[in-house]
N, C-alpha and C. Protein backbone atom coordinates (compact mmCIF):
# COMPACT_ATOMS: atom_id res chain seq x y z
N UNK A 1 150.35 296.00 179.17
CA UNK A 1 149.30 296.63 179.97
C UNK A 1 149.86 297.94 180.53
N UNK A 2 148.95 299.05 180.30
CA UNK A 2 149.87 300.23 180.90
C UNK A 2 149.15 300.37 182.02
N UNK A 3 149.28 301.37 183.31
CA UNK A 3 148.39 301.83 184.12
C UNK A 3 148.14 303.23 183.99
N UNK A 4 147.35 303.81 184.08
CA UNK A 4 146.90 305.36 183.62
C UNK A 4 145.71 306.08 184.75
N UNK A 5 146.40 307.17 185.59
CA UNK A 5 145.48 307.65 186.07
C UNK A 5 144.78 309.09 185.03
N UNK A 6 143.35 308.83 185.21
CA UNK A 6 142.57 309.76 183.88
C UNK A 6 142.04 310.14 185.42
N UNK A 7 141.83 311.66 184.97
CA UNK A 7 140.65 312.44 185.59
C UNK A 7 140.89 312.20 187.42
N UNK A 8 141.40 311.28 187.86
CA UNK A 8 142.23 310.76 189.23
C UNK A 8 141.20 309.62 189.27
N UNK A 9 141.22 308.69 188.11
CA UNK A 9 140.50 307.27 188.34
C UNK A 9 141.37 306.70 187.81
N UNK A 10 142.40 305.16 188.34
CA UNK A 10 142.85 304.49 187.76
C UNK A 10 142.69 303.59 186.42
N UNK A 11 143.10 303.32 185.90
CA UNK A 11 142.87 302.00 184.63
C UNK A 11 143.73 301.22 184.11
N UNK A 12 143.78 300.40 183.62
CA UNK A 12 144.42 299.74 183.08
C UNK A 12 143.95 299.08 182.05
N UNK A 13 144.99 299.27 180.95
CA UNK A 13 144.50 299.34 179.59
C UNK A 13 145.62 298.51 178.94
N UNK A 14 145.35 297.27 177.91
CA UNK A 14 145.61 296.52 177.52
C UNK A 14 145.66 297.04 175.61
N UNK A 15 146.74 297.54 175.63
CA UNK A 15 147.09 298.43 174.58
C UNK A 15 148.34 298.17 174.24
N UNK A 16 148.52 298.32 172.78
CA UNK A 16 150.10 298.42 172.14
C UNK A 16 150.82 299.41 173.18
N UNK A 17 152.28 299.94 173.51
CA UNK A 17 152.42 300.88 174.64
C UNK A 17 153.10 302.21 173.32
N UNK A 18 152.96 301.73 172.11
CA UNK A 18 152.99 302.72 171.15
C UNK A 18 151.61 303.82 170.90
N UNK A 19 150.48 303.08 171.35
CA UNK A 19 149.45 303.33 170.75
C UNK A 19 149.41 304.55 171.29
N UNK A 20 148.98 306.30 170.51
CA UNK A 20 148.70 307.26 170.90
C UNK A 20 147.78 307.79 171.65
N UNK A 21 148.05 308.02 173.25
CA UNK A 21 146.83 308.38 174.32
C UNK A 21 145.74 308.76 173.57
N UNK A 22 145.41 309.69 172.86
CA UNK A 22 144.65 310.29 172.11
C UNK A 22 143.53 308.98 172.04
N UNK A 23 144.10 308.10 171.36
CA UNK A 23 143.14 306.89 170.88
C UNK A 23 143.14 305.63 171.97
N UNK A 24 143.74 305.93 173.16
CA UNK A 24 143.24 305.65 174.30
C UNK A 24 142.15 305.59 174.87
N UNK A 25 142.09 307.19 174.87
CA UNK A 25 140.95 308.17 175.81
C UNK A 25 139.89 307.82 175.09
N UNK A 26 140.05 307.95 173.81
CA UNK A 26 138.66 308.33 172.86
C UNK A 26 138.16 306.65 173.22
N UNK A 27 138.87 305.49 172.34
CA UNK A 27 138.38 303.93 171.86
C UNK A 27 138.82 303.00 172.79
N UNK A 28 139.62 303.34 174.32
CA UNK A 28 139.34 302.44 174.91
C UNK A 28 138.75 302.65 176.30
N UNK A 29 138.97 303.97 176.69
CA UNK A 29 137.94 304.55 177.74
C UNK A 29 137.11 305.34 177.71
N UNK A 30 136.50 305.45 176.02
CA UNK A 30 135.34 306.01 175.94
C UNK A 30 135.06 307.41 176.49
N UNK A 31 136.00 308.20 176.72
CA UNK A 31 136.17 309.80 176.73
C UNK A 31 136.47 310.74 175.20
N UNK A 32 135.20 311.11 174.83
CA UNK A 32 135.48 311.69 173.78
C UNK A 32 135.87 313.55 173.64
N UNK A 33 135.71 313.79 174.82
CA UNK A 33 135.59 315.09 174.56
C UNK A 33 137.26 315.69 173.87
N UNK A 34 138.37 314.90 174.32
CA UNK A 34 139.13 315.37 173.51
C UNK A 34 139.40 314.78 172.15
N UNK A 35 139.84 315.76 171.10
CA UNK A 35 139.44 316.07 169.84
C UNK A 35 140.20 315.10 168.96
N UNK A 36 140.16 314.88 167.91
CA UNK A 36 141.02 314.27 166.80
C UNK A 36 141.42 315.17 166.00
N UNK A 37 142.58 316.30 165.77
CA UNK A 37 142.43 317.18 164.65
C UNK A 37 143.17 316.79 163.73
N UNK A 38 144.57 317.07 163.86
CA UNK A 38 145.88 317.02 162.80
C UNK A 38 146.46 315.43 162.22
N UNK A 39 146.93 315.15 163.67
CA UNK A 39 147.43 314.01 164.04
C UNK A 39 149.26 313.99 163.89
N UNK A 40 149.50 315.49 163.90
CA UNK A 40 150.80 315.67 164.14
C UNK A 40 151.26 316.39 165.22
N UNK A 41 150.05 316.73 166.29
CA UNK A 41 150.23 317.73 167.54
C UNK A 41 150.71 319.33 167.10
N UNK A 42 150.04 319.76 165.84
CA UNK A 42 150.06 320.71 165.41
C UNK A 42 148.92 321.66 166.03
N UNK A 43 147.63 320.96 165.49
CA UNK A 43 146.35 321.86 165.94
C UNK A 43 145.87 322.23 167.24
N UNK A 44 146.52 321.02 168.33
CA UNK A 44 145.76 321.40 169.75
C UNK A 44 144.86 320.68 170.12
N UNK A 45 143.90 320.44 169.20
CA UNK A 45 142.30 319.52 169.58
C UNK A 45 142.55 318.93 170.58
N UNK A 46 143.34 317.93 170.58
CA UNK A 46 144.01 316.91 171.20
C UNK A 46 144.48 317.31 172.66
N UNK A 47 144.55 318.49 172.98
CA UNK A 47 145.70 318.50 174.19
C UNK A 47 144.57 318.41 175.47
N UNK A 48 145.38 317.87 176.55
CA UNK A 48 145.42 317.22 177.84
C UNK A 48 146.09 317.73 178.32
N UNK A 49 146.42 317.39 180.14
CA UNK A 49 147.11 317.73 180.86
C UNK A 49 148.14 316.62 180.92
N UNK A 50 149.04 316.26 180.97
CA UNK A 50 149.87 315.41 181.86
C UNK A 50 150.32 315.96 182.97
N UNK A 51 150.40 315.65 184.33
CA UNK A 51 150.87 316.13 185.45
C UNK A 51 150.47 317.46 185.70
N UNK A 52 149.93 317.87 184.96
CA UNK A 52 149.46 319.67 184.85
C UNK A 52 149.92 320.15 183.55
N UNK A 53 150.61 319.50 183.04
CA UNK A 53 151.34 320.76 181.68
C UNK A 53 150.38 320.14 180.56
N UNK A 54 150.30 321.05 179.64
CA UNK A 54 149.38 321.02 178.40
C UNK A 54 150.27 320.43 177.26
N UNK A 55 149.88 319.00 176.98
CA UNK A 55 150.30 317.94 176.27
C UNK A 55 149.48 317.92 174.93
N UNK A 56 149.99 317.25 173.51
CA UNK A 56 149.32 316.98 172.53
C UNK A 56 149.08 315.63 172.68
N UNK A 57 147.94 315.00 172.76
CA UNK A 57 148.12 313.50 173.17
C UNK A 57 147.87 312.34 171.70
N UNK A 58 147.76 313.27 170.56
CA UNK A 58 147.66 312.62 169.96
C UNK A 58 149.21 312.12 168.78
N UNK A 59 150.05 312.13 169.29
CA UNK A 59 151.39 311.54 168.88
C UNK A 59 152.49 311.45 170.78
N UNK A 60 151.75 311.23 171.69
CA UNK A 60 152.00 310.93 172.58
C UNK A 60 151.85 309.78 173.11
N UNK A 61 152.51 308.41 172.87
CA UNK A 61 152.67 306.82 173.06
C UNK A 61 152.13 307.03 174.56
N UNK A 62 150.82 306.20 174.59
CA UNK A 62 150.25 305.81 176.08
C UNK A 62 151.30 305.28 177.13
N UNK A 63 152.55 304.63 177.10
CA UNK A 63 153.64 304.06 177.43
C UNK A 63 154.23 305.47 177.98
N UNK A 64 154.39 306.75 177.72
CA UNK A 64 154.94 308.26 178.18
C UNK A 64 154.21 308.23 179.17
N UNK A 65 152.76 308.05 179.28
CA UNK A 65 152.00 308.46 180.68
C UNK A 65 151.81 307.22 181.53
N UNK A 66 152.65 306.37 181.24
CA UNK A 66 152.10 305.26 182.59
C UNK A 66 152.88 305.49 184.18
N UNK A 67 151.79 305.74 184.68
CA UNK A 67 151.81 306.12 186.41
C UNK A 67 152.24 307.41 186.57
N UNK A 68 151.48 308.43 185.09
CA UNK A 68 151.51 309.84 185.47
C UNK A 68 149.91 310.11 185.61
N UNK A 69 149.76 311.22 185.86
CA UNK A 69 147.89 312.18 186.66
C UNK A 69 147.55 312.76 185.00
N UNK A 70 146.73 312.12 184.06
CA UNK A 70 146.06 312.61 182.98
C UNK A 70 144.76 313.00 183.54
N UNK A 71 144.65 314.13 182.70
CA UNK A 71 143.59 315.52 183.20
C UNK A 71 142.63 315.57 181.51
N UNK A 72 141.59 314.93 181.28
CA UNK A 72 141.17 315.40 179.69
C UNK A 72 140.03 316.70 180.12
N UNK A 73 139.23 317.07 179.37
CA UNK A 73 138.33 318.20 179.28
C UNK A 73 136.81 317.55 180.39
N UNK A 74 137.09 316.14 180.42
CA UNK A 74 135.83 315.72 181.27
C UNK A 74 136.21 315.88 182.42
N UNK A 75 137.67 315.91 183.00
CA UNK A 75 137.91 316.53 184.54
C UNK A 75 137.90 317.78 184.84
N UNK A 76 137.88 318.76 184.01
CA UNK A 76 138.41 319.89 184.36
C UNK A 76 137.17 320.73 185.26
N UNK A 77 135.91 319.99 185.46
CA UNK A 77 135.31 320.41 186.36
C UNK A 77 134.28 319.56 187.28
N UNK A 78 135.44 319.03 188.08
CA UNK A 78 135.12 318.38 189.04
C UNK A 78 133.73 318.20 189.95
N UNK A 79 132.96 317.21 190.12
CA UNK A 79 131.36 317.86 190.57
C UNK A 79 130.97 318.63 190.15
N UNK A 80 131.02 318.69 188.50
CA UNK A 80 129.87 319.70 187.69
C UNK A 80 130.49 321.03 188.29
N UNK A 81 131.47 321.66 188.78
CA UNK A 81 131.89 323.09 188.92
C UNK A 81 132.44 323.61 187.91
N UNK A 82 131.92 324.60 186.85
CA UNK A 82 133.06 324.75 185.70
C UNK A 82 134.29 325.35 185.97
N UNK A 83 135.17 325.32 185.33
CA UNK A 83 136.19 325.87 186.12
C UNK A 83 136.24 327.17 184.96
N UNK A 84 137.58 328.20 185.28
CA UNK A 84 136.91 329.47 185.57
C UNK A 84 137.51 329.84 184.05
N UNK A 85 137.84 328.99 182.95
CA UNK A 85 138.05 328.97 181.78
C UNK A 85 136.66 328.85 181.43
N UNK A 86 136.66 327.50 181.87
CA UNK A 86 135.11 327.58 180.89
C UNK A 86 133.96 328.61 180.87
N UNK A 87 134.15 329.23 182.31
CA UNK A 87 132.64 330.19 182.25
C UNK A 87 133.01 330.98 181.41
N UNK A 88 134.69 331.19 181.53
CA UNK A 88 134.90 332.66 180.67
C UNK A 88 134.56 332.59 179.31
N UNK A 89 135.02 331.31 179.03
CA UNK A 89 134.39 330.92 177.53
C UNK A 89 133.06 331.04 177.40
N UNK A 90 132.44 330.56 178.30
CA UNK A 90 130.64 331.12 178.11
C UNK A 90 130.38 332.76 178.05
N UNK A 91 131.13 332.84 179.03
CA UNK A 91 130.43 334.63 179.08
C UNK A 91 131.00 335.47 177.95
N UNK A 92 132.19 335.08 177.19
CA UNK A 92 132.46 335.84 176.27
C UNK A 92 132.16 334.96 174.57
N UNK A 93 131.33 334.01 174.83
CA UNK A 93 130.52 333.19 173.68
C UNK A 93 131.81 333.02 172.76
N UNK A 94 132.95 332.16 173.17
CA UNK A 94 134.22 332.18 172.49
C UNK A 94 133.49 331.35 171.05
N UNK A 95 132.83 329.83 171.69
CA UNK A 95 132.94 328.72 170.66
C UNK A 95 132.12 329.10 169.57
N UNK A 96 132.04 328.77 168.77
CA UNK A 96 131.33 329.14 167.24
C UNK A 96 130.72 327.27 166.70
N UNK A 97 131.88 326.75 166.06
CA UNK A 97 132.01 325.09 165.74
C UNK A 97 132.04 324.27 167.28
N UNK A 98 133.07 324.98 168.03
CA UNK A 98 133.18 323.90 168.92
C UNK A 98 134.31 323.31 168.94
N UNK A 99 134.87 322.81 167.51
CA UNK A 99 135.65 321.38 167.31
C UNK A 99 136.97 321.90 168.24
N UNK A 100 137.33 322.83 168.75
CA UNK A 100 139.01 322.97 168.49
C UNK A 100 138.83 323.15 170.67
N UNK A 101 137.42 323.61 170.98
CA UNK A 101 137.43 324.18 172.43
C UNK A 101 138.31 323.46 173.60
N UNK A 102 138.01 322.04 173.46
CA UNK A 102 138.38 320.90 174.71
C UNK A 102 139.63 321.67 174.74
N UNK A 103 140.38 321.31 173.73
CA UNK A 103 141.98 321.55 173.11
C UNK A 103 142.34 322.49 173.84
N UNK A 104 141.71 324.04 173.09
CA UNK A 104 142.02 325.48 173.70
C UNK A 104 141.57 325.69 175.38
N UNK A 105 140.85 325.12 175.39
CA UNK A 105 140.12 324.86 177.46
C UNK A 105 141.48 324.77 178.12
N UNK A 106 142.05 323.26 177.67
CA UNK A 106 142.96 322.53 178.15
C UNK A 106 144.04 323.66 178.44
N UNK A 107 144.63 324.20 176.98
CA UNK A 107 146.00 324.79 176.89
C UNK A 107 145.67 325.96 177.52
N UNK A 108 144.36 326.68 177.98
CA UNK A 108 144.56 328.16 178.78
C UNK A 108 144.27 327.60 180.37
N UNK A 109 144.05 326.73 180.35
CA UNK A 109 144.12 326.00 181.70
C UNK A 109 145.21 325.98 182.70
N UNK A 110 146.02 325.06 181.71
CA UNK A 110 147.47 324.82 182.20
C UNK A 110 148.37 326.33 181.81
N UNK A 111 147.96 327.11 181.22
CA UNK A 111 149.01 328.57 181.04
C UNK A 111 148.75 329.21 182.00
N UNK A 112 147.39 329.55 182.35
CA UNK A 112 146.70 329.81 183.93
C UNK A 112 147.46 329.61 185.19
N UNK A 113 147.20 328.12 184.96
CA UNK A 113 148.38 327.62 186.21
C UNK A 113 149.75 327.91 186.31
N UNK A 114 150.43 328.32 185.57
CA UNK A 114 151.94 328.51 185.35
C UNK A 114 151.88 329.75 185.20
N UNK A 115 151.24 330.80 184.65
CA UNK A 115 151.56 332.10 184.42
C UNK A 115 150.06 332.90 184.93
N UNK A 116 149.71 333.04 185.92
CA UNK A 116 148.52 333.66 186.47
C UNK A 116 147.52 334.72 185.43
N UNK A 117 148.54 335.81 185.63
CA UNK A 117 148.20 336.69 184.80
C UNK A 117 148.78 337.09 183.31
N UNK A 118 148.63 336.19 182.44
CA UNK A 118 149.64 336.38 181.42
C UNK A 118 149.18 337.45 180.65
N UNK A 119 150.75 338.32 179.76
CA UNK A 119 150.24 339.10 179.04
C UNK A 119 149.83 338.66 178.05
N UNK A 120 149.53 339.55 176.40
CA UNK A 120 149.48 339.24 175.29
C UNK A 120 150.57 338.47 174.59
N UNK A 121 151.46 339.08 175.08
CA UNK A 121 152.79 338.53 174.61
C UNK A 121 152.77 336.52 175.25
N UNK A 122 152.99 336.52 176.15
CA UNK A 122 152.60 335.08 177.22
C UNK A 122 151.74 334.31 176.31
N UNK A 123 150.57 334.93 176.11
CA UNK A 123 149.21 333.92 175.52
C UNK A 123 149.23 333.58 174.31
N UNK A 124 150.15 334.18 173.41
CA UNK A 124 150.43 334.11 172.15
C UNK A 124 151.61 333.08 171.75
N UNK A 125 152.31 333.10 172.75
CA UNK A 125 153.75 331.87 172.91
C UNK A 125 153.17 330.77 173.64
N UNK A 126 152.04 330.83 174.59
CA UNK A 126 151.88 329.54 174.94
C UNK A 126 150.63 328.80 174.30
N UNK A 127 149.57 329.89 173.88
CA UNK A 127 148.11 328.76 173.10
C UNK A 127 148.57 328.72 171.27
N UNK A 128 149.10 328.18 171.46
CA UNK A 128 148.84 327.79 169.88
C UNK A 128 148.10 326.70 169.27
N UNK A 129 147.25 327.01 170.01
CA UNK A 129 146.00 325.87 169.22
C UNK A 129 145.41 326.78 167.80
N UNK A 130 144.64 325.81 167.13
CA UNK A 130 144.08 326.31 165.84
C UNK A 130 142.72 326.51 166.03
N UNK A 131 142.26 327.73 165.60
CA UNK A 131 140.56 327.62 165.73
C UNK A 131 140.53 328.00 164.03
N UNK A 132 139.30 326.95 163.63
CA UNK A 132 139.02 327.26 162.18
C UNK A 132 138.26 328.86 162.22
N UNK A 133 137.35 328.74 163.09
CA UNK A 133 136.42 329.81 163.17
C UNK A 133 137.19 330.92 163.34
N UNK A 134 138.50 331.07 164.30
CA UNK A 134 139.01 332.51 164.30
C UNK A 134 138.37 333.43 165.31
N UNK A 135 137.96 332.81 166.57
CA UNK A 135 137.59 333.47 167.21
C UNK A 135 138.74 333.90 168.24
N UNK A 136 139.84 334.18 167.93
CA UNK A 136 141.18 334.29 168.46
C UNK A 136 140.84 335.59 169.54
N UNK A 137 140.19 336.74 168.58
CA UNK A 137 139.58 337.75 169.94
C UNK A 137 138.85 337.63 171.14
N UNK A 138 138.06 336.76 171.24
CA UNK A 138 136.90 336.54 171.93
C UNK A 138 138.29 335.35 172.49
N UNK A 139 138.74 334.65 172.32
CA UNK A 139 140.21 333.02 172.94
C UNK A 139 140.62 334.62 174.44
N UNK A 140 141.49 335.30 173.40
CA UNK A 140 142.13 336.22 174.29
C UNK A 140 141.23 337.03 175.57
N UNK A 141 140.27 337.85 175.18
CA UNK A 141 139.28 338.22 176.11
C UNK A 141 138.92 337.13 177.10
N UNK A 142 138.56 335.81 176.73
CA UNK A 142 138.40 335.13 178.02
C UNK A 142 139.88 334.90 178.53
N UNK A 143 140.58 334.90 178.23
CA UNK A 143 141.53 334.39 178.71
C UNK A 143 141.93 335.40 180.20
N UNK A 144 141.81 336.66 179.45
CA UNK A 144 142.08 337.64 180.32
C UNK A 144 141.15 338.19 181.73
N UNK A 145 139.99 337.72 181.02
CA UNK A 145 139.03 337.51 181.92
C UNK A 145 138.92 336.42 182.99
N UNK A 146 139.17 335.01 182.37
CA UNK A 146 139.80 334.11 183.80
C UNK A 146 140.74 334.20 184.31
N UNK A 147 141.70 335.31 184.05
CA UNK A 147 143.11 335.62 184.84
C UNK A 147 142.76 336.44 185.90
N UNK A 148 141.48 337.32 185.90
CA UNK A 148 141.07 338.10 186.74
C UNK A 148 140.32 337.53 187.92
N UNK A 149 139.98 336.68 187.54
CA UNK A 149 138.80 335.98 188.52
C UNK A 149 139.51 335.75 190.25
């Protein structure tokens, strides 16, 4: 049995302690918004917060986060407030597919928090998520745009 705080709600989940958070979140607490992409923590889809830092959770054993603060894409705005990634992502119409956003949300989230105002150089070493679509211009513009806020 692990214990897992998601979103700052406890649980306890009756799981292999191998089993990858990823397929936690999704098939046993029914949070889908983060993604399934690679399944080697290559693409990003997948990433979460642990404790604040931007995690791949899908080769991350649920057993790593027991009685740490998991953050997926359904917390990141608390009482319906978006937080100031996401608008930027609205106002600069980043998503195209969609599939890769939770992921990229997540990882400019937590770079946010650690590096306020990052440069080009910064945003390029820390998001390496994959967007099929390639909207990598429009990733950066918001990015720079919620650094301003």
């Amino acid at each position: 049995m692990a214990r897992l705080t998601v979103n700052g709600h406890l649980h306890d989940v009756d799981v292999d302690p191998d089993t990858p958070l990823l397929w936690v979140l999704r098939d046993t607490l029914g949070m889908s918004g983060t993604k399934y992409g690679c399944g080697i923590a290559h693409c990003g889809a997948c990433t979460v917060h642990v404790d604040g830092v931007a995690t791949r959770s899908c080769v991350l054993p649920v057993s790593a986060v027991d009685g740490k603060a998991v953050t997926t894409i359904e917390g990141l705005a608390p009482n319906g407030v978006l937080h100031r990634v996401q608008k930027a992502w609205i106002d600069h119409d980043v998503p195209q597919c969609g599939y890769c956003q939770s992921g990229m949300i997540m990882a400019v989230a937590a770079l946010l928090r650690a590096i306020p105002n990052p440069t080009d150089a910064e945003i390029d070493a820390a998001i390496t998520n994959i967007c099929r679509c390639g909207t990598y211009q429009r990733v950066r513009a918001a990015i720079h745009a919620a650094a301003n806020v």
